[in-house]
N, C-alpha and C. Protein backbone atom coordinates (compact mmCIF):
# COMPACT_ATOMS: atom_id res chain seq x y z
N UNK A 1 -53.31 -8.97 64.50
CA UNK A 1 -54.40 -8.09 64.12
C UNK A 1 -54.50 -6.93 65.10
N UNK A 2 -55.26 -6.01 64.86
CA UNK A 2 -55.10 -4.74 65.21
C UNK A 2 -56.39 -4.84 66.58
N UNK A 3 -56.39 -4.49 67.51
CA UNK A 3 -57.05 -4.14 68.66
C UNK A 3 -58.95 -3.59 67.79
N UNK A 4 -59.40 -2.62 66.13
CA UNK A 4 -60.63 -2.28 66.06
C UNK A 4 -60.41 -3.81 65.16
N UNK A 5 -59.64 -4.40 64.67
CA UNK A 5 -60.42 -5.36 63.89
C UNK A 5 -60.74 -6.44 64.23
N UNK A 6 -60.47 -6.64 65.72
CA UNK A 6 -61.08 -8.15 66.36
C UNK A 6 -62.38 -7.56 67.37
N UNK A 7 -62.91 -6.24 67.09
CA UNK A 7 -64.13 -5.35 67.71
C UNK A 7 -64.69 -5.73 66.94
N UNK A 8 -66.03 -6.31 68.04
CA UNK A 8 -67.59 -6.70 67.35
C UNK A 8 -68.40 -5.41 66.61
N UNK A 9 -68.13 -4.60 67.28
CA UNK A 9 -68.64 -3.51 66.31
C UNK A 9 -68.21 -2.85 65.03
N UNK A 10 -66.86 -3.06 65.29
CA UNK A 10 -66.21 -3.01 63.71
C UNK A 10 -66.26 -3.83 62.83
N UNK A 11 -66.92 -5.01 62.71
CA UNK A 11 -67.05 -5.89 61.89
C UNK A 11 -68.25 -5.37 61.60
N UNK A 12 -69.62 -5.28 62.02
CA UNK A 12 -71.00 -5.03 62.49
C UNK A 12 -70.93 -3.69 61.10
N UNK A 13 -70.12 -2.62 61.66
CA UNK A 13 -70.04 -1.50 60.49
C UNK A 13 -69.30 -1.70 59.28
N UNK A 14 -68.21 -2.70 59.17
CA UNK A 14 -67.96 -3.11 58.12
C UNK A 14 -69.40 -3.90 57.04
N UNK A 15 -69.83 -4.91 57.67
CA UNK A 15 -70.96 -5.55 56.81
C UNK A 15 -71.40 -4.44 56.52
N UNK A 16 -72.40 -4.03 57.41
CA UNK A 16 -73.21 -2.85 57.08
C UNK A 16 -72.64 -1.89 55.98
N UNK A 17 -71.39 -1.55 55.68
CA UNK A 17 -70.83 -0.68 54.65
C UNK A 17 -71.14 -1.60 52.93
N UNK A 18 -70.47 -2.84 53.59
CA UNK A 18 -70.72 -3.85 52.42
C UNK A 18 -71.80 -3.94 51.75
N UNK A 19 -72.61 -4.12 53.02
CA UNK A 19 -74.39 -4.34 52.13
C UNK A 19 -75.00 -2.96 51.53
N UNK A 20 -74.18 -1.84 52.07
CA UNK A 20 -74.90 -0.62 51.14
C UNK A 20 -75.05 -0.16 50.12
N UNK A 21 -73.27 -0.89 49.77
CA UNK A 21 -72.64 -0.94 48.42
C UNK A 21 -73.07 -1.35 47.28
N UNK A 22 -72.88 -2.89 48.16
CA UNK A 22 -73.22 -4.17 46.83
C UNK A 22 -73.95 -4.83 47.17
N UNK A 23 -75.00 -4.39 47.86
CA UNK A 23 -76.18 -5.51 48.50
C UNK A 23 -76.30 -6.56 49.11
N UNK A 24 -76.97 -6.97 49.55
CA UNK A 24 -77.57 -7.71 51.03
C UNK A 24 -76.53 -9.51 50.52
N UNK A 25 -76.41 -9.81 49.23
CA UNK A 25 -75.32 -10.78 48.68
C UNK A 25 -74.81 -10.95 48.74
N UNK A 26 -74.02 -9.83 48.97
CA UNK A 26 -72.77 -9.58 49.37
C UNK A 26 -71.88 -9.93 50.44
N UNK A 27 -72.77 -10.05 51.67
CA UNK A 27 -72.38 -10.23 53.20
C UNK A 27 -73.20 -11.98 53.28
N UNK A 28 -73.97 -12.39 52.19
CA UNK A 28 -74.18 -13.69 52.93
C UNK A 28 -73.14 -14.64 52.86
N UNK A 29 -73.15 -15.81 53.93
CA UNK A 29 -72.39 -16.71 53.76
C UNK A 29 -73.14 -17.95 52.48
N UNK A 30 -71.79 -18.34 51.86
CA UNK A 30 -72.13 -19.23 50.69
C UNK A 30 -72.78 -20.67 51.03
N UNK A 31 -72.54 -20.63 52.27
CA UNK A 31 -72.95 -21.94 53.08
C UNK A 31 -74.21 -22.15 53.25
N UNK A 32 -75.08 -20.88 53.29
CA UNK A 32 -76.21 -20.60 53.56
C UNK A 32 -77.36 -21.43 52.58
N UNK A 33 -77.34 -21.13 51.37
CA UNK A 33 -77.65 -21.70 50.17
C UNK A 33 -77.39 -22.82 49.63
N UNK A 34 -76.71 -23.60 49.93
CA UNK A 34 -76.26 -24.48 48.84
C UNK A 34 -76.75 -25.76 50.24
N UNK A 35 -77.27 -26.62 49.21
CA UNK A 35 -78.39 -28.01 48.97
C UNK A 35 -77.39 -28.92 48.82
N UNK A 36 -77.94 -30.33 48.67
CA UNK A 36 -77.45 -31.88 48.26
C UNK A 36 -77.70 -31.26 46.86
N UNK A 37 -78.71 -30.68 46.15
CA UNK A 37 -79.07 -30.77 44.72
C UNK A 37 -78.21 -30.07 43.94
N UNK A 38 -77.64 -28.84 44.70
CA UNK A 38 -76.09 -28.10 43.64
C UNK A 38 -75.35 -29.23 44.33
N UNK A 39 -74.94 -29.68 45.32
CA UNK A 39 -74.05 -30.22 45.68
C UNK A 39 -73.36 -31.57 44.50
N UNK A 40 -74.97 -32.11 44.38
CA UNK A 40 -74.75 -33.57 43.43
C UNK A 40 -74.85 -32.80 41.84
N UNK A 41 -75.27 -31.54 41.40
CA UNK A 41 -74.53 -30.98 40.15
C UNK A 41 -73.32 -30.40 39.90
N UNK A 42 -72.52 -29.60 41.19
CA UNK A 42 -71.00 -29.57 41.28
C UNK A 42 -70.52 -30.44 41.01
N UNK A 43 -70.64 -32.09 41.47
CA UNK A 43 -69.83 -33.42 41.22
C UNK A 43 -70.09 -33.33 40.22
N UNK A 44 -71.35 -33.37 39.40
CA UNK A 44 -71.43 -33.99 37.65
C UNK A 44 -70.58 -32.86 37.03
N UNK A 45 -70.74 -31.56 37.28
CA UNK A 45 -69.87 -30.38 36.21
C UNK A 45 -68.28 -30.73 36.39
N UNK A 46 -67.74 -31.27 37.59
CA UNK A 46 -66.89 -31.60 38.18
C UNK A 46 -65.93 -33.20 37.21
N UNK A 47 -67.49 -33.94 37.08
CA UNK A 47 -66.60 -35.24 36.59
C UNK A 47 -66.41 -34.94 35.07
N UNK A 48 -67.42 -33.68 34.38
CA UNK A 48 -67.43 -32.95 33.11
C UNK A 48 -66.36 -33.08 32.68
N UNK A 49 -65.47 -32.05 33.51
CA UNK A 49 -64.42 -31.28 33.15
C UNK A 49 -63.34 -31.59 33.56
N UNK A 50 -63.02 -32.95 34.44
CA UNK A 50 -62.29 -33.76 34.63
C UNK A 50 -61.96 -34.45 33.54
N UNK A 51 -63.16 -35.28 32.66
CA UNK A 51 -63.02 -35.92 31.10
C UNK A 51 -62.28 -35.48 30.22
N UNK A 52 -62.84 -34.09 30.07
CA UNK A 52 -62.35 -33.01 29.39
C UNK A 52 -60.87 -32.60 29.21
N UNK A 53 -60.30 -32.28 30.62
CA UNK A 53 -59.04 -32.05 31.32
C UNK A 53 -58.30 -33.33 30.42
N UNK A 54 -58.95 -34.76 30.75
CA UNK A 54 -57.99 -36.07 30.39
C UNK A 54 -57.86 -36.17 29.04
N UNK A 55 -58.74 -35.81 28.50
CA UNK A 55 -58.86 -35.85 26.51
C UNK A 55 -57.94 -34.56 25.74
N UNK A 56 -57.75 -33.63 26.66
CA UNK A 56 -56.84 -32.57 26.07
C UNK A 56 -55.81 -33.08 26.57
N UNK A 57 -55.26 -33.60 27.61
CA UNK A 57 -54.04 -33.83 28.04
C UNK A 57 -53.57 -34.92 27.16
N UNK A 58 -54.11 -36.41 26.86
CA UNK A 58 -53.93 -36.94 25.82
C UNK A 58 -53.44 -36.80 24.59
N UNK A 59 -54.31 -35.51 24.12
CA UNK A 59 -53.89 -35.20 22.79
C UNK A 59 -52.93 -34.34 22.21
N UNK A 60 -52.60 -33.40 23.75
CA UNK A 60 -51.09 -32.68 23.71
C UNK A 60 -50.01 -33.47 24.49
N UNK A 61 -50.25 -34.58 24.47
CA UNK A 61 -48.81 -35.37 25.13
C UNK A 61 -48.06 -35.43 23.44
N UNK A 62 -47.01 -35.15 24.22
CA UNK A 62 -45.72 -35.00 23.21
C UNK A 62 -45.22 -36.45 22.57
N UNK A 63 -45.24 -36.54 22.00
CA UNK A 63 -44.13 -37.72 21.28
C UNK A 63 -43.29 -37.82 20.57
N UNK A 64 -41.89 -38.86 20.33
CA UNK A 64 -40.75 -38.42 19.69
C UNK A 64 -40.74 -39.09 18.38
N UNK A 65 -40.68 -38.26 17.27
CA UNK A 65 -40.58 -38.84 16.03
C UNK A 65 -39.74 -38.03 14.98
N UNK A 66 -38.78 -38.72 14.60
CA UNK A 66 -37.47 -38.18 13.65
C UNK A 66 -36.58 -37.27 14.32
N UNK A 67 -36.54 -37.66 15.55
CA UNK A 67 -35.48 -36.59 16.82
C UNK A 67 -36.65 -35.61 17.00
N UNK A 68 -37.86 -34.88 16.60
CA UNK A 68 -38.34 -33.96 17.07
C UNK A 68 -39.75 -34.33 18.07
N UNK A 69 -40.23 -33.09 18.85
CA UNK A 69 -41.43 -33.47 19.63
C UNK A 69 -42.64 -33.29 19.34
N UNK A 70 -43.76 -34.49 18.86
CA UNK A 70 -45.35 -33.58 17.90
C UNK A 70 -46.09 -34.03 19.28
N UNK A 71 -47.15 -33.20 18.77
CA UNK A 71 -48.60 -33.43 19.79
C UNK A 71 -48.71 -34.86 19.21
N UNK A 72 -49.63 -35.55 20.04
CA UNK A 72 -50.32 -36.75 19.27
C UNK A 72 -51.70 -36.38 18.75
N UNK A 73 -52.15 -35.25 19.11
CA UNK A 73 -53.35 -34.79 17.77
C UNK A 73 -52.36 -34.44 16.10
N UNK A 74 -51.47 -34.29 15.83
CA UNK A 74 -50.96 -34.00 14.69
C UNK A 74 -50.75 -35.18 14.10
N UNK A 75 -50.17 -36.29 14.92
CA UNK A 75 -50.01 -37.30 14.28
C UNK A 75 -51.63 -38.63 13.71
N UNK A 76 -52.99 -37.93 14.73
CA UNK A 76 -54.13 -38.67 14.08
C UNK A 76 -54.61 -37.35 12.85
N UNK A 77 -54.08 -36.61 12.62
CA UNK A 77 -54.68 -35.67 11.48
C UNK A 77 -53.79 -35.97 10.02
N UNK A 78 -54.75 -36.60 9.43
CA UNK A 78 -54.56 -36.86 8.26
C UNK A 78 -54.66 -36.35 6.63
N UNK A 79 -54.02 -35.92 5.90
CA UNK A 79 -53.85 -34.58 4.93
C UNK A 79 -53.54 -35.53 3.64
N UNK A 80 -54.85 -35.53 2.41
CA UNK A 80 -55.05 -35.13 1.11
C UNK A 80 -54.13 -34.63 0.64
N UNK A 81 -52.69 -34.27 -0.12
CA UNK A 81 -52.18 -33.06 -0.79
C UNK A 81 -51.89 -33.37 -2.10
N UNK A 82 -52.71 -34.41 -2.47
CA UNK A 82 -53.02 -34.69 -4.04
C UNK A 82 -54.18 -34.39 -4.49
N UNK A 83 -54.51 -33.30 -5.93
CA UNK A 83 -55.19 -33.09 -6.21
C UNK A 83 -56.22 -34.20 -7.01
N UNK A 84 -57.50 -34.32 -6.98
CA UNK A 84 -57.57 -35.33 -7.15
C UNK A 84 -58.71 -34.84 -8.70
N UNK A 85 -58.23 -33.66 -9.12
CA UNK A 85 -58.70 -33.42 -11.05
C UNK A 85 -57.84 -33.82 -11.56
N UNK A 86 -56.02 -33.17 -11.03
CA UNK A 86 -54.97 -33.31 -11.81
C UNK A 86 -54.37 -34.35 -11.58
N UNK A 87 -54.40 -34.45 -10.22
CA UNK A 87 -53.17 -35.52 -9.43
C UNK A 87 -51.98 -34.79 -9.45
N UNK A 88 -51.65 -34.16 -9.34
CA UNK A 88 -50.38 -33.35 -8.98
C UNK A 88 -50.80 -33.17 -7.19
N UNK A 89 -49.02 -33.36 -6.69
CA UNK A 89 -48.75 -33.36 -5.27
C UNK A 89 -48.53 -31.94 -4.88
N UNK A 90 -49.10 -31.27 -3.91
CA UNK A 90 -48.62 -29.64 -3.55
C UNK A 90 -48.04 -29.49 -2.14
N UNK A 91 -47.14 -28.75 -2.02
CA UNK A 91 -46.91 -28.49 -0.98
C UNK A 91 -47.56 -26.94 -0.57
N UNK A 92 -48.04 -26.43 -1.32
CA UNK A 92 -48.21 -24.77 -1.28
C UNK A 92 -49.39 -24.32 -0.23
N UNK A 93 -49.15 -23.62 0.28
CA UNK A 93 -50.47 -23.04 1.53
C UNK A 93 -51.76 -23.26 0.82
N UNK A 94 -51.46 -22.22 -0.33
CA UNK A 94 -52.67 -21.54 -1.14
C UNK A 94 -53.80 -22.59 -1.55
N UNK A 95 -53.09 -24.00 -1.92
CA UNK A 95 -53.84 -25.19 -2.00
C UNK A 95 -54.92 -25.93 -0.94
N UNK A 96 -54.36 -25.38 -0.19
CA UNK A 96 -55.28 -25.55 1.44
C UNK A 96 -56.38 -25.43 1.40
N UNK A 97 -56.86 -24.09 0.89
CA UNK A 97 -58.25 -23.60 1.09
C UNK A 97 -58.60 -24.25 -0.32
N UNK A 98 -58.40 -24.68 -1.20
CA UNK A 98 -58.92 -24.76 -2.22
C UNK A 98 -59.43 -26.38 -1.94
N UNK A 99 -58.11 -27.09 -1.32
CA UNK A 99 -58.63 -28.50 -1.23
C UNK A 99 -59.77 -28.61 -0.14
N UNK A 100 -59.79 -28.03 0.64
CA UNK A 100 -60.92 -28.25 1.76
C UNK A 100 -62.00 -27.37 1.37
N UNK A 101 -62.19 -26.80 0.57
CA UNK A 101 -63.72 -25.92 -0.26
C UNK A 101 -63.99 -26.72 -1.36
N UNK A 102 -63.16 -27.10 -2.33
CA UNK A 102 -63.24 -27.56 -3.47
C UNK A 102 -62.80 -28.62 -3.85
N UNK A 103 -62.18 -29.40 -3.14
CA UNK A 103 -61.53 -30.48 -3.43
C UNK A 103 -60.49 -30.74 -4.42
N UNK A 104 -59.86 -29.65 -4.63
CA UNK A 104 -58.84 -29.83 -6.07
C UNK A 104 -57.59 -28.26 -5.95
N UNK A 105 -57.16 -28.72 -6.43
CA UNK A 105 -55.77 -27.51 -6.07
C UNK A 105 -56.17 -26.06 -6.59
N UNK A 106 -55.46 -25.12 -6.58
CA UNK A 106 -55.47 -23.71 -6.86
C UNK A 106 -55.56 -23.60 -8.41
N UNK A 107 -54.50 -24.44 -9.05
CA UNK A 107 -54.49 -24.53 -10.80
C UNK A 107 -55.79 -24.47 -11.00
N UNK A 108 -56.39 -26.15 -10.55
CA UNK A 108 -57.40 -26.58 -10.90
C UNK A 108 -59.17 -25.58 -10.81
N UNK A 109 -58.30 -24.50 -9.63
CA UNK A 109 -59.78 -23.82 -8.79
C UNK A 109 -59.95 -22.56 -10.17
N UNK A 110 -58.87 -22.24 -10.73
CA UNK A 110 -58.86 -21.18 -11.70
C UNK A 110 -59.02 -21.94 -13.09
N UNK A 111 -58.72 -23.06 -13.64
CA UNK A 111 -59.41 -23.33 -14.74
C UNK A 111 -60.73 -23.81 -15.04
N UNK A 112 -60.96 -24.44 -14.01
CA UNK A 112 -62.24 -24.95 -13.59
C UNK A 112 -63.26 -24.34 -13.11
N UNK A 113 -63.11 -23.78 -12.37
CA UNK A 113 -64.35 -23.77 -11.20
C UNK A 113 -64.59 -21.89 -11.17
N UNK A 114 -63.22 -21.10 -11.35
CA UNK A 114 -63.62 -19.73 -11.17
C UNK A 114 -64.81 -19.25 -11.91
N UNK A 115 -65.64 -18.61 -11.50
CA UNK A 115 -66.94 -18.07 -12.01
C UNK A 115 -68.02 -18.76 -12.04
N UNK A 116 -67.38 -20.61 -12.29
CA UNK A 116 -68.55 -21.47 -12.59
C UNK A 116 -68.71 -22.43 -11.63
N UNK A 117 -68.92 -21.81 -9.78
CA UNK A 117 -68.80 -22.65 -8.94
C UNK A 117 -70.29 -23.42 -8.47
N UNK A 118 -71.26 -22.68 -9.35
CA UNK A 118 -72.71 -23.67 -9.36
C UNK A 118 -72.32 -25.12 -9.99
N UNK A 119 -72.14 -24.62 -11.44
CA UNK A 119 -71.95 -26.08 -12.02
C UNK A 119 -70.91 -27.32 -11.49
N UNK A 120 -69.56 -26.54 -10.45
CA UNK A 120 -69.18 -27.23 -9.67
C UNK A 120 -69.57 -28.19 -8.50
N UNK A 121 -70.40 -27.48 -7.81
CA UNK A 121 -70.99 -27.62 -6.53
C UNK A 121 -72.42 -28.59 -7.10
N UNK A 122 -72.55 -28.46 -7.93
CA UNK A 122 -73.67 -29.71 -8.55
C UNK A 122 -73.29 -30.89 -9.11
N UNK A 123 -72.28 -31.14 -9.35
CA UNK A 123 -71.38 -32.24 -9.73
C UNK A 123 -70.48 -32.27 -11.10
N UNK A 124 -70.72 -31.56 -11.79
CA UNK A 124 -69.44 -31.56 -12.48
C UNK A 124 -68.00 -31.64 -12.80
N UNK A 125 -67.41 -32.49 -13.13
CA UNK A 125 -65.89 -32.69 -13.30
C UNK A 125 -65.39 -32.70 -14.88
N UNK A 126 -64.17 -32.35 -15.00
CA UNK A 126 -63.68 -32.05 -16.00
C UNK A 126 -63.50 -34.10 -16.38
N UNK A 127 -63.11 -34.15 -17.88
CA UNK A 127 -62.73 -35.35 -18.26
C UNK A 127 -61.25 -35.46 -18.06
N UNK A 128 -61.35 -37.32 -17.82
CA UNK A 128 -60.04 -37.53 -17.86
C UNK A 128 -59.55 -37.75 -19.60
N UNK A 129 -58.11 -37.30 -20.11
CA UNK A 129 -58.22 -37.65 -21.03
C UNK A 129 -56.70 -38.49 -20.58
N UNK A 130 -56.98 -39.96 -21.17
CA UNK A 130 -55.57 -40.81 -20.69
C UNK A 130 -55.46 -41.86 -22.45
């Protein structure tokens, strides 16, 4: 270090510059403030986000299935892709939004339900005819 920066007075005018700036906060020590009572709420936010930390790590651990690597959240998510007006199986995106709004495929959302999504949403279903 340099001969003014181990000078008591150059530190002295440094604070002093600090606190003019950004206020008297600025220059306190953090030590000053802090209690047993943040102390024992740091540990609880602490054991928070520790939980937290362990439940995401869990659920992105990798696992090997058919030679490739999935999260193990993909493998507890479980997917509908039968319509359940027609029963026809989809693979198509577009069916996505229809099954999780409406419960029934894209076909089904346009013969059914377009325009008449009150009488849907109140319980109406088409008949089976077998």
């Amino acid at each position: 270090m340099s001969k003014d920066k181990k000078d008591i007075n150059y530190i002295a005018k440094l604070e002093k510059a600090i606190k003019a700036r950004w206020g008297a906060d600025a220059i306190v020590n953090p030590k000053s403030s802090w209690d047993q009572d943040k102390e024992k709420e740091y540990l609880e936010q602490l054991k928070e986000t520790t939980k937290k930390d362990i439940v995401y790590n869990d659920q992105s651990e990798k696992v090997e299935m058919n030679g490739f690597l999935v999260t193990k959240k993909l493998l507890n998510k479980e997917t509908n892709r039968t319509c359940p007006v027609c029963e026809t199986y989809s693979f198509k995106s577009e069916d996505d939004l229809y099954m999780l709004k409406f419960d029934c495929c894209h076909k089904c959302y346009i013969l059914y339900i377009e325009g008449r999504e009150e009488r849907w949403v109140s319980g109406w279903r088409p008949t089976t005819e077998k």
